[in-house]
N, C-alpha and C. Protein backbone atom coordinates (compact mmCIF):
# COMPACT_ATOMS: atom_id res chain seq x y z
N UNK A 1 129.05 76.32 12.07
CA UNK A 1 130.02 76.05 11.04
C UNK A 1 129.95 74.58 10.68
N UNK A 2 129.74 74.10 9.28
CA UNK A 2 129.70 73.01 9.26
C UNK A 2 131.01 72.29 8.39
N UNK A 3 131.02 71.13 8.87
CA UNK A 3 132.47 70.52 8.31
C UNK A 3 132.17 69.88 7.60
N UNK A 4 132.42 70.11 5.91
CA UNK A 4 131.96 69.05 4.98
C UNK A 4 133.09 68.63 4.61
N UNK A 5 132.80 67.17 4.43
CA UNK A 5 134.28 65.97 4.23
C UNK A 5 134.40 65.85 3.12
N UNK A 6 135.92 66.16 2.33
CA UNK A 6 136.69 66.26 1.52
C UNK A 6 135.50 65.05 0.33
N UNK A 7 135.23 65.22 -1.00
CA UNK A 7 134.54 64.25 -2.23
C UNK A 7 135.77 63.42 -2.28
N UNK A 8 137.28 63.36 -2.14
CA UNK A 8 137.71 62.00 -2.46
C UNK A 8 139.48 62.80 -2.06
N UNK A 9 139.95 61.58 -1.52
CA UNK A 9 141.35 61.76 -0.50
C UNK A 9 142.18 62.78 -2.17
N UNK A 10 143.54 63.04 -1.62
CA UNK A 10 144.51 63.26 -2.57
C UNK A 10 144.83 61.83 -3.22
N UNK A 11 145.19 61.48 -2.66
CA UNK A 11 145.37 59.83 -2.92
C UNK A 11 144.66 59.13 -4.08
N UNK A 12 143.31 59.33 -4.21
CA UNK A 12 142.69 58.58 -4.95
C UNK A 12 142.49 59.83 -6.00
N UNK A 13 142.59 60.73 -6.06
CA UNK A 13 142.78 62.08 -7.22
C UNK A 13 143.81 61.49 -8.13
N UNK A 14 144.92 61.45 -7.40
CA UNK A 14 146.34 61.52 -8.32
C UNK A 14 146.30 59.93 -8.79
N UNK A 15 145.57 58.83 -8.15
CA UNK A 15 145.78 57.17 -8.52
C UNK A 15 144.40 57.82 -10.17
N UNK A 16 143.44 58.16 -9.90
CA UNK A 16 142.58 58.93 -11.32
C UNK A 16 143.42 59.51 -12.25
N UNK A 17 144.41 60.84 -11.63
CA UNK A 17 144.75 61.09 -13.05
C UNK A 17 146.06 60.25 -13.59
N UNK A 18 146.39 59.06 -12.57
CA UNK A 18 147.40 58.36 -13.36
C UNK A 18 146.90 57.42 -14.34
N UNK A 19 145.77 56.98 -13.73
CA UNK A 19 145.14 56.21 -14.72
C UNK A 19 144.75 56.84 -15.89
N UNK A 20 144.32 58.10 -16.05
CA UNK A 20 143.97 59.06 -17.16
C UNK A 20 145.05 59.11 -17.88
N UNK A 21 146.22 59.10 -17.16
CA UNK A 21 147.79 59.40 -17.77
C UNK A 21 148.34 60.73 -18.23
N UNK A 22 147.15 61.26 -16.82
CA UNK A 22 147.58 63.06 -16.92
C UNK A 22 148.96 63.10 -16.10
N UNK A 23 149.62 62.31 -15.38
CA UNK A 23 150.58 62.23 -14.43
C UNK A 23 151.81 61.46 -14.70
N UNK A 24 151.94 61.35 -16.14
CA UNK A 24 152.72 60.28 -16.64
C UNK A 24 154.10 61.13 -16.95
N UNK A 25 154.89 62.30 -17.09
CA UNK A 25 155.28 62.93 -17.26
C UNK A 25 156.46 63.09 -16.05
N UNK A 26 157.47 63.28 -15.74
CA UNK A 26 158.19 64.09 -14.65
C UNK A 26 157.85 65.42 -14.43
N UNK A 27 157.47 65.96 -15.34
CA UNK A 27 157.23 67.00 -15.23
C UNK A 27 155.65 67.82 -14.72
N UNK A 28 155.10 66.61 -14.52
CA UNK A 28 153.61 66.71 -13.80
C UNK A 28 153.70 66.30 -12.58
N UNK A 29 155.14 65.46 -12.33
CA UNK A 29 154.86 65.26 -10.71
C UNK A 29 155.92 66.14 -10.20
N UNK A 30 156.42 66.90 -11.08
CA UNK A 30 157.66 68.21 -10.25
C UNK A 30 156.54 69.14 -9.73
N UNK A 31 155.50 69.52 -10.74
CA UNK A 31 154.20 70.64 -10.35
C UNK A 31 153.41 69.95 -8.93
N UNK A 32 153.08 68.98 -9.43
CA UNK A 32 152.08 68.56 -8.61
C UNK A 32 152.38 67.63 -7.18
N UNK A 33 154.09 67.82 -6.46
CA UNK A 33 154.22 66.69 -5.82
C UNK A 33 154.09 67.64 -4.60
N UNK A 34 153.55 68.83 -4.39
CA UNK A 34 152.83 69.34 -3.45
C UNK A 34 151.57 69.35 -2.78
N UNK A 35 151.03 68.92 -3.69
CA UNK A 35 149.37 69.31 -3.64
C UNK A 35 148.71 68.37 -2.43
N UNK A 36 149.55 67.27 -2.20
CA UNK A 36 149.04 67.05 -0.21
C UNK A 36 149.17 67.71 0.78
N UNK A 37 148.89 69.07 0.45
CA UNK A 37 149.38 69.59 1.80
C UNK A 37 148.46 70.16 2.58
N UNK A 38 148.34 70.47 4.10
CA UNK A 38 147.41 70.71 4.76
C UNK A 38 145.88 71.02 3.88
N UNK A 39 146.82 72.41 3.91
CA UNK A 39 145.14 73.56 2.98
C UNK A 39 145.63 73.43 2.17
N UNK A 40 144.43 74.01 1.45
CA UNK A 40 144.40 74.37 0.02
C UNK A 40 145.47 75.52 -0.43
N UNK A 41 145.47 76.44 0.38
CA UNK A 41 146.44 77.58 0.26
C UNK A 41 147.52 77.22 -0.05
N UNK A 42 148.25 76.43 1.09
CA UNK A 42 149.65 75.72 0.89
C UNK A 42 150.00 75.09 -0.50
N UNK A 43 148.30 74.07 -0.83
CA UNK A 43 149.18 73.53 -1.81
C UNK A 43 149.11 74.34 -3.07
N UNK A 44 148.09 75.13 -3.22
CA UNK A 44 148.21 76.10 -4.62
C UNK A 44 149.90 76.91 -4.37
N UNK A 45 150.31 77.48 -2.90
CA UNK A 45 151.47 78.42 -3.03
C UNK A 45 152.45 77.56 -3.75
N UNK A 46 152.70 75.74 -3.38
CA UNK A 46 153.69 75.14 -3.47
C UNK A 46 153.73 74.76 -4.84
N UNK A 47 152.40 74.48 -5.38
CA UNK A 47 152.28 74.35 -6.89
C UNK A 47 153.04 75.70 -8.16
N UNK A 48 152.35 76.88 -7.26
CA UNK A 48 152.54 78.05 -7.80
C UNK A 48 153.86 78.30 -7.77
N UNK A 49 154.47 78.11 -6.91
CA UNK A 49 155.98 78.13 -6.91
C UNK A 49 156.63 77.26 -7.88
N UNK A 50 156.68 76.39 -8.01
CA UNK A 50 157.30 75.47 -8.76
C UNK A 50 156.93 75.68 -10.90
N UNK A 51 155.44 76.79 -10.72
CA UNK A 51 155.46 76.75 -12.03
C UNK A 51 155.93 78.02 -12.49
N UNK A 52 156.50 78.85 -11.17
CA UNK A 52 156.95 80.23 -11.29
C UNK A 52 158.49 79.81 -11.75
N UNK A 53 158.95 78.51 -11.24
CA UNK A 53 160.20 78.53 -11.50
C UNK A 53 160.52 78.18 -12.81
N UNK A 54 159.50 76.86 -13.44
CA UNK A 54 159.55 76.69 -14.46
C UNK A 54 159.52 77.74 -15.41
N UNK A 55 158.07 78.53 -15.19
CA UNK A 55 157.91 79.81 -16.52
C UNK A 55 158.57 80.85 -16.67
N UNK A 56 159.23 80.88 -15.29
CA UNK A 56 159.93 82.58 -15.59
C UNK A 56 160.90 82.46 -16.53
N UNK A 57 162.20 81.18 -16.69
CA UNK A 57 163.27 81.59 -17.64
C UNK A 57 162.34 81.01 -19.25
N UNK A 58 161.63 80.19 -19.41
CA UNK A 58 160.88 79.87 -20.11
C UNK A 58 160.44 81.20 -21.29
N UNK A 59 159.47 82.01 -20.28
CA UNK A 59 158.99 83.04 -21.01
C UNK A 59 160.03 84.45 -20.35
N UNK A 60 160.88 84.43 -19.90
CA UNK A 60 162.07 85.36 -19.58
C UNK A 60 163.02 85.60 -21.15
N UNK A 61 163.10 84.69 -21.54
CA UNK A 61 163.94 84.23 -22.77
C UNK A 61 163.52 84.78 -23.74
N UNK A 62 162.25 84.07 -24.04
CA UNK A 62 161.30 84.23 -25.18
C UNK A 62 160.85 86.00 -25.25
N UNK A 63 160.86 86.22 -24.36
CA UNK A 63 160.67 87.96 -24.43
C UNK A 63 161.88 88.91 -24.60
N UNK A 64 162.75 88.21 -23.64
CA UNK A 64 164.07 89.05 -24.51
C UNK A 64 164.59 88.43 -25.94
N UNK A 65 164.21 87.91 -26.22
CA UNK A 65 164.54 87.47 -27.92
C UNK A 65 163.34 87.99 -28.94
N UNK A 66 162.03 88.35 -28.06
CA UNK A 66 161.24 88.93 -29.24
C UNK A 66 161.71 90.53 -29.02
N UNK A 67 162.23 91.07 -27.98
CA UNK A 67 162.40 92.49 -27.71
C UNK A 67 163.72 92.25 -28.60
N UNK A 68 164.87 91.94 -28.64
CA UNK A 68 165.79 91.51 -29.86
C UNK A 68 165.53 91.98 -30.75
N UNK A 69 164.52 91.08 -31.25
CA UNK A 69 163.74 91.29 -32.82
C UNK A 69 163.28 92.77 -33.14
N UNK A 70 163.01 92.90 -31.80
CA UNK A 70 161.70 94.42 -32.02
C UNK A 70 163.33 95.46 -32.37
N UNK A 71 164.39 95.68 -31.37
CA UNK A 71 164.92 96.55 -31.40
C UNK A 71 166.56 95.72 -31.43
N UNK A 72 167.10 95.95 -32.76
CA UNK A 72 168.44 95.08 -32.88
C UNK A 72 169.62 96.31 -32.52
N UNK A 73 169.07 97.02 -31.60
CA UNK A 73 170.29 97.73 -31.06
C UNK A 73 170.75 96.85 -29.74
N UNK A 74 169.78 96.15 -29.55
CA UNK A 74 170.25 94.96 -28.26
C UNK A 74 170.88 93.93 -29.14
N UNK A 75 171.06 93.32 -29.66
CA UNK A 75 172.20 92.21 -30.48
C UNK A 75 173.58 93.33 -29.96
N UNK A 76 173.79 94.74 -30.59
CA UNK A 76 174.84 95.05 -30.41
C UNK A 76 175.14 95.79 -28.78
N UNK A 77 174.51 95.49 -28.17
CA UNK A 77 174.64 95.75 -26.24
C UNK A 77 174.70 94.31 -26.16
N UNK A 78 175.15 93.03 -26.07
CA UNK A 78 174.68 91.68 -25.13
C UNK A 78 174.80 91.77 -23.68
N UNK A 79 175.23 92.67 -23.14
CA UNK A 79 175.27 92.93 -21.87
C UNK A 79 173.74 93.31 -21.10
N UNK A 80 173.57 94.55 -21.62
CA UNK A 80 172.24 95.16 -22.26
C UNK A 80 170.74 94.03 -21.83
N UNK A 81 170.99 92.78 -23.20
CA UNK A 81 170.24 92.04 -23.51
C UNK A 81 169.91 91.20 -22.04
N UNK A 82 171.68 90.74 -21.90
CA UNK A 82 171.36 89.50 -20.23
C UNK A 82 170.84 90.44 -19.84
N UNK A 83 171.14 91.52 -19.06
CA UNK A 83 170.26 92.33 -18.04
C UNK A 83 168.49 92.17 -18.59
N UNK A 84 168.08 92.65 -19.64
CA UNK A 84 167.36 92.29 -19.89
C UNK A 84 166.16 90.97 -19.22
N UNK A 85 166.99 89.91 -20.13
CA UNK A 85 166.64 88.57 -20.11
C UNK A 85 166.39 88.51 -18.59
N UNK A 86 167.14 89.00 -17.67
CA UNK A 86 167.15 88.48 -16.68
C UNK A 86 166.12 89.37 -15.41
N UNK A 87 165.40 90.46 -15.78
CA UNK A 87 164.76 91.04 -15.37
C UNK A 87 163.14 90.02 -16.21
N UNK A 88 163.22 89.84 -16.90
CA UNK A 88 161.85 89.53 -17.46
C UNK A 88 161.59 88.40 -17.08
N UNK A 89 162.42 87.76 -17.06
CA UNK A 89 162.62 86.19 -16.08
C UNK A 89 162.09 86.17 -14.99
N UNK A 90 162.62 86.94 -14.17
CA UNK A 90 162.25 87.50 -12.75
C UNK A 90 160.61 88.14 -12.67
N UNK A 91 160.57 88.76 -13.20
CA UNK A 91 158.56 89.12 -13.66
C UNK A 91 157.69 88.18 -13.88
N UNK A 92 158.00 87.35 -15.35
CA UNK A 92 157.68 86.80 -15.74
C UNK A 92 157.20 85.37 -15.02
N UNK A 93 158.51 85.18 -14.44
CA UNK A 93 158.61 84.44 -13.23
C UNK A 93 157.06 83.93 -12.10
N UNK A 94 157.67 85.67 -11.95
CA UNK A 94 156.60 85.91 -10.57
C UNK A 94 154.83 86.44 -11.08
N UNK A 95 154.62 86.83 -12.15
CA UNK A 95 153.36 86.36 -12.89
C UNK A 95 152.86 85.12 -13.07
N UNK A 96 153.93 84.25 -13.79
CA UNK A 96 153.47 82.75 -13.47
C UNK A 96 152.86 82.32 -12.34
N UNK A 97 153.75 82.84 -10.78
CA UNK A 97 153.40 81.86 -10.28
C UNK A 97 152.05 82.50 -9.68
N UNK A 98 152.02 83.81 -9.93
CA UNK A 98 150.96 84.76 -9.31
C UNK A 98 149.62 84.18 -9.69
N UNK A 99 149.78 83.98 -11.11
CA UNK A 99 148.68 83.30 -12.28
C UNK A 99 147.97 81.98 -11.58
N UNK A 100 149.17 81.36 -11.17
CA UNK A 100 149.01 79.78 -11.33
C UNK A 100 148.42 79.75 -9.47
N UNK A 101 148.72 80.50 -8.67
CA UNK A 101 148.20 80.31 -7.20
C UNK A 101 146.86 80.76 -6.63
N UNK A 102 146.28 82.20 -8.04
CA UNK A 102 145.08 82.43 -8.42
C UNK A 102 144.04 80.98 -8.96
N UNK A 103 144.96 80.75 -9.52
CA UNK A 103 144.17 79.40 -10.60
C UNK A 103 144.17 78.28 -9.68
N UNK A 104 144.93 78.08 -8.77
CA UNK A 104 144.91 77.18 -7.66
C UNK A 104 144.18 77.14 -7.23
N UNK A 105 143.34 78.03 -6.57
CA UNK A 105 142.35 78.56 -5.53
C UNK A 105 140.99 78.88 -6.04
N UNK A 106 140.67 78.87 -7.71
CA UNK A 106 139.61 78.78 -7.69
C UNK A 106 139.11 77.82 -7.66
């Protein structure tokens, strides 16, 4: 088994993409203030998590407002609709982060 040593620390990754000014954002270091972590696994789950939280009400919303559109018998249920909203959130959610811990790892 051979142990090949890491091409360049976390450290000097994230000092690159600040200089790039891919990291300039709060919202790039809410995603990314995991990614030191042991393995790789960890840090894609911890990444993946955090963009599951972001996307689910994100695109949770956006789908119950195009299902809205599709069928305006939900305008007159709003009860209906939250239930809705709040199931697709929850999917949507957990696709994100499913997406994003796949995408981690390749």
């Amino acid at each position: 088994m051979t142990d090949k040593a890491p091409l360049a620390s976390v450290e000097e990754v994230r000092a690159e993409l600040r200089r790039l000014g891919y990291l300039a954002t709060g919202l790039d270091r809410f995603v990314l203030s995991g990614a030191g972590a042991v393995s790789p696994v960890a840090a894609s789950a911890r990444a993946a998590l955090r963009l599951g939280l972001l996307g689910g009400p994100v695109f949770g919303v956006a789908l119950s407002l195009a299902a809205a559109g599709l069928e305006p018998r939900l305008l007159a249920a709003p009860q209906d609709l939250a239930v809705l909203a709040l199931y697709l959130t929850l999917v949507a959610g957990g696709g994100v982060a499913l997406l994003g811990f796949l995408a981690g790892l390749a």
